[in-house]
Protein backbone atom coordinates (compact mmCIF):
# COMPACT_ATOMS: atom_id res chain seq x y z
CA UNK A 1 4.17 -2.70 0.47
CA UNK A 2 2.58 -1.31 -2.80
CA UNK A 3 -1.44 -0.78 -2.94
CA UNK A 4 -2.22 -1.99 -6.82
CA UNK A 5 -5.73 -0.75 -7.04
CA UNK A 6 -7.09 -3.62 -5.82
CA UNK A 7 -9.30 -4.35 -2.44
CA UNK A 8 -5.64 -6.33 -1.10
CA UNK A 9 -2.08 -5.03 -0.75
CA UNK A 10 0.14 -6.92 -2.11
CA UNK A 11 4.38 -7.49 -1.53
CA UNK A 12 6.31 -9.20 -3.15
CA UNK A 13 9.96 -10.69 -1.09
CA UNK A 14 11.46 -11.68 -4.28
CA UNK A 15 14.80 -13.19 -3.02
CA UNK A 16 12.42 -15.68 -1.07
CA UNK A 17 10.41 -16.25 -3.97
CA UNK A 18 7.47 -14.83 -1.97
CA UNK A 19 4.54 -12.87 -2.12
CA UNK A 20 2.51 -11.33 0.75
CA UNK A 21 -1.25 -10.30 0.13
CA UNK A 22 -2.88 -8.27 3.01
CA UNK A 23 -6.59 -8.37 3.24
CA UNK A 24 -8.67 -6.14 5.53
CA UNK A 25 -12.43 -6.04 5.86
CA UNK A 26 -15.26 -8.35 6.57
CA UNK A 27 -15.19 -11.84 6.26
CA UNK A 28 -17.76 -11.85 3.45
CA UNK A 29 -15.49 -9.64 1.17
CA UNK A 30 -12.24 -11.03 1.88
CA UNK A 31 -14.00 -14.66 1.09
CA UNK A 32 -15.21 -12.74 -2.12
CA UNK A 33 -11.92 -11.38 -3.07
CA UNK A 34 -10.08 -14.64 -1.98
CA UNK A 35 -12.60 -16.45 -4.27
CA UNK A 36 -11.65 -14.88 -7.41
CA UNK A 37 -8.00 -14.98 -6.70
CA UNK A 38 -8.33 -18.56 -5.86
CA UNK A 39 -11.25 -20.31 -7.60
CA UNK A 40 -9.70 -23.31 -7.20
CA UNK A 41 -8.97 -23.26 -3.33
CA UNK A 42 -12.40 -22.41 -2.50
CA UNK A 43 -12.43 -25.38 1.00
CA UNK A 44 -8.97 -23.77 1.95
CA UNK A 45 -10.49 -20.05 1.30
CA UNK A 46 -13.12 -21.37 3.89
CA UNK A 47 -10.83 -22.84 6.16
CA UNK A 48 -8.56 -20.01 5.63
CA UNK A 49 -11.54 -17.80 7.13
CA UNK A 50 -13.31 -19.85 9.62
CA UNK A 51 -13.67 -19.36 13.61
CA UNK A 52 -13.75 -16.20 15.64
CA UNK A 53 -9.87 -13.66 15.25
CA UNK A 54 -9.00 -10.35 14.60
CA UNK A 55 -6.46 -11.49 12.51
CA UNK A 56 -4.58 -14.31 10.49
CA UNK A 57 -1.30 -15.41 8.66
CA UNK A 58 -1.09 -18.43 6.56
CA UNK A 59 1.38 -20.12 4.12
CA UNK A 60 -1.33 -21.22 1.66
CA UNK A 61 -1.82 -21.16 -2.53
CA UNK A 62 1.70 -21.90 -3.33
CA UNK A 63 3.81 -18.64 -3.03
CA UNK A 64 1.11 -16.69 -1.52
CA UNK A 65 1.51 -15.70 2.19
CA UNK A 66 -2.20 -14.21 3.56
CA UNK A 67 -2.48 -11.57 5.82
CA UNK A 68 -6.09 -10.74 6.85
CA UNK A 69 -6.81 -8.02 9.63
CA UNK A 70 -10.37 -7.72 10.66
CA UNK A 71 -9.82 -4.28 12.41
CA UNK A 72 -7.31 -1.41 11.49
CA UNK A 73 -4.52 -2.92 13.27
CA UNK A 74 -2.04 -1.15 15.92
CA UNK A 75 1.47 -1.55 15.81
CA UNK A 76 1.88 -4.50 17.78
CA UNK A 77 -0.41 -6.66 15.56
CA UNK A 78 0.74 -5.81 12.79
CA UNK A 79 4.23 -6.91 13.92
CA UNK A 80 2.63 -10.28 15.17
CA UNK A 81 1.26 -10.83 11.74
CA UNK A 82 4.89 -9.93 10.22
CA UNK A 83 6.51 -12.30 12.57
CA UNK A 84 4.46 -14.80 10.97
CA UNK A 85 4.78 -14.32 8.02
CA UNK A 86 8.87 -14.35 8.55
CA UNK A 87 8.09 -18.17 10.24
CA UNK A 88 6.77 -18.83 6.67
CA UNK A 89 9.46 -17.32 4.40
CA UNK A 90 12.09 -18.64 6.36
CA UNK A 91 10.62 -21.79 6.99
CA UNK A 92 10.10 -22.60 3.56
CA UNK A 93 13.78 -21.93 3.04
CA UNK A 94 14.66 -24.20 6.01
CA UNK A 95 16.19 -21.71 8.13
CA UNK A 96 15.17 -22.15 11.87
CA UNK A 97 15.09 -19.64 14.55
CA UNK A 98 18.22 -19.95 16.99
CA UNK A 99 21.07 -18.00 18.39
CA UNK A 100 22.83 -18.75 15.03
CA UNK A 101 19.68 -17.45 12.54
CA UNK A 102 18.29 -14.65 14.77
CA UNK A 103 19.91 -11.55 13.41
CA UNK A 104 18.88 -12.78 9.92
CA UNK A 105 15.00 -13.21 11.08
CA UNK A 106 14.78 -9.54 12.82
CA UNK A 107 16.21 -8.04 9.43
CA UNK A 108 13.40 -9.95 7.44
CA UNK A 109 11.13 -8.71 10.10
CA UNK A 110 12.20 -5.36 10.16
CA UNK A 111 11.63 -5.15 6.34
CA UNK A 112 8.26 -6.25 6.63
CA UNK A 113 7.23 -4.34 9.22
CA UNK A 114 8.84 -1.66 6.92
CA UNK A 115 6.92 -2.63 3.56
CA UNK A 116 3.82 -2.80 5.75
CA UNK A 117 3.85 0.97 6.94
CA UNK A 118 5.18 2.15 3.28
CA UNK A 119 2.29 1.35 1.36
């Protein structure tokens, strides 16, 4: 993951034709910095944000994969959130989870878990 001086992180898994942005903080700057990204997508930025969680993955705004962690997350949430997030890229590609795909899906995992922890 690179930080690009900006209040997100963002990845980019370019043979997926994916990007990743990770959000962290309150719900009223995320929705602010979500805003200006998206001024456009302001009902899914709300829907995006709404309800009670400590965090949230969703294939939304066209290549964009969000990632928002209310807390500092732990290990294990962060690799819930990355498991997530490799349901979206390889579900966008058409590639369901079985006994055929599953070596592929822990390597994507893996390398986001990776990108996560190298930013």
């Amino acid at each position: 993951m690179v930080f690009i001086n900006m209040p997100y992180e963002k990845f980019n898994i370019n043979i997926y034709r994916s990007e990743v942005l990770v959000f962290k903080g309150t719900k009223n700057k995320v929705r602010k910095e979500l805003y200006e990204l998206f001024p456009n997508e302001k009902e899914e930025v709300d829907t995006f944000l709404e309800g009670s969680f400590i965090a949230r993955t969703a294939d939304t705004f066209s290549r964009y994969i969000l990632v928002y962690f209310t807390i500092n997350p732990n290990q294990g949430l962060v690799a819930h959130e990355m498991f997530h997030v490799t349901e979206f890229i390889l579900g966008r590609i058409g590639m369901v989870h079985n006994d055929y795909t599953t070596e592929a899906w822990a390597y994507l995992l893996n390398y986001l878990i990776d990108l996560y922890y190298q930013k």
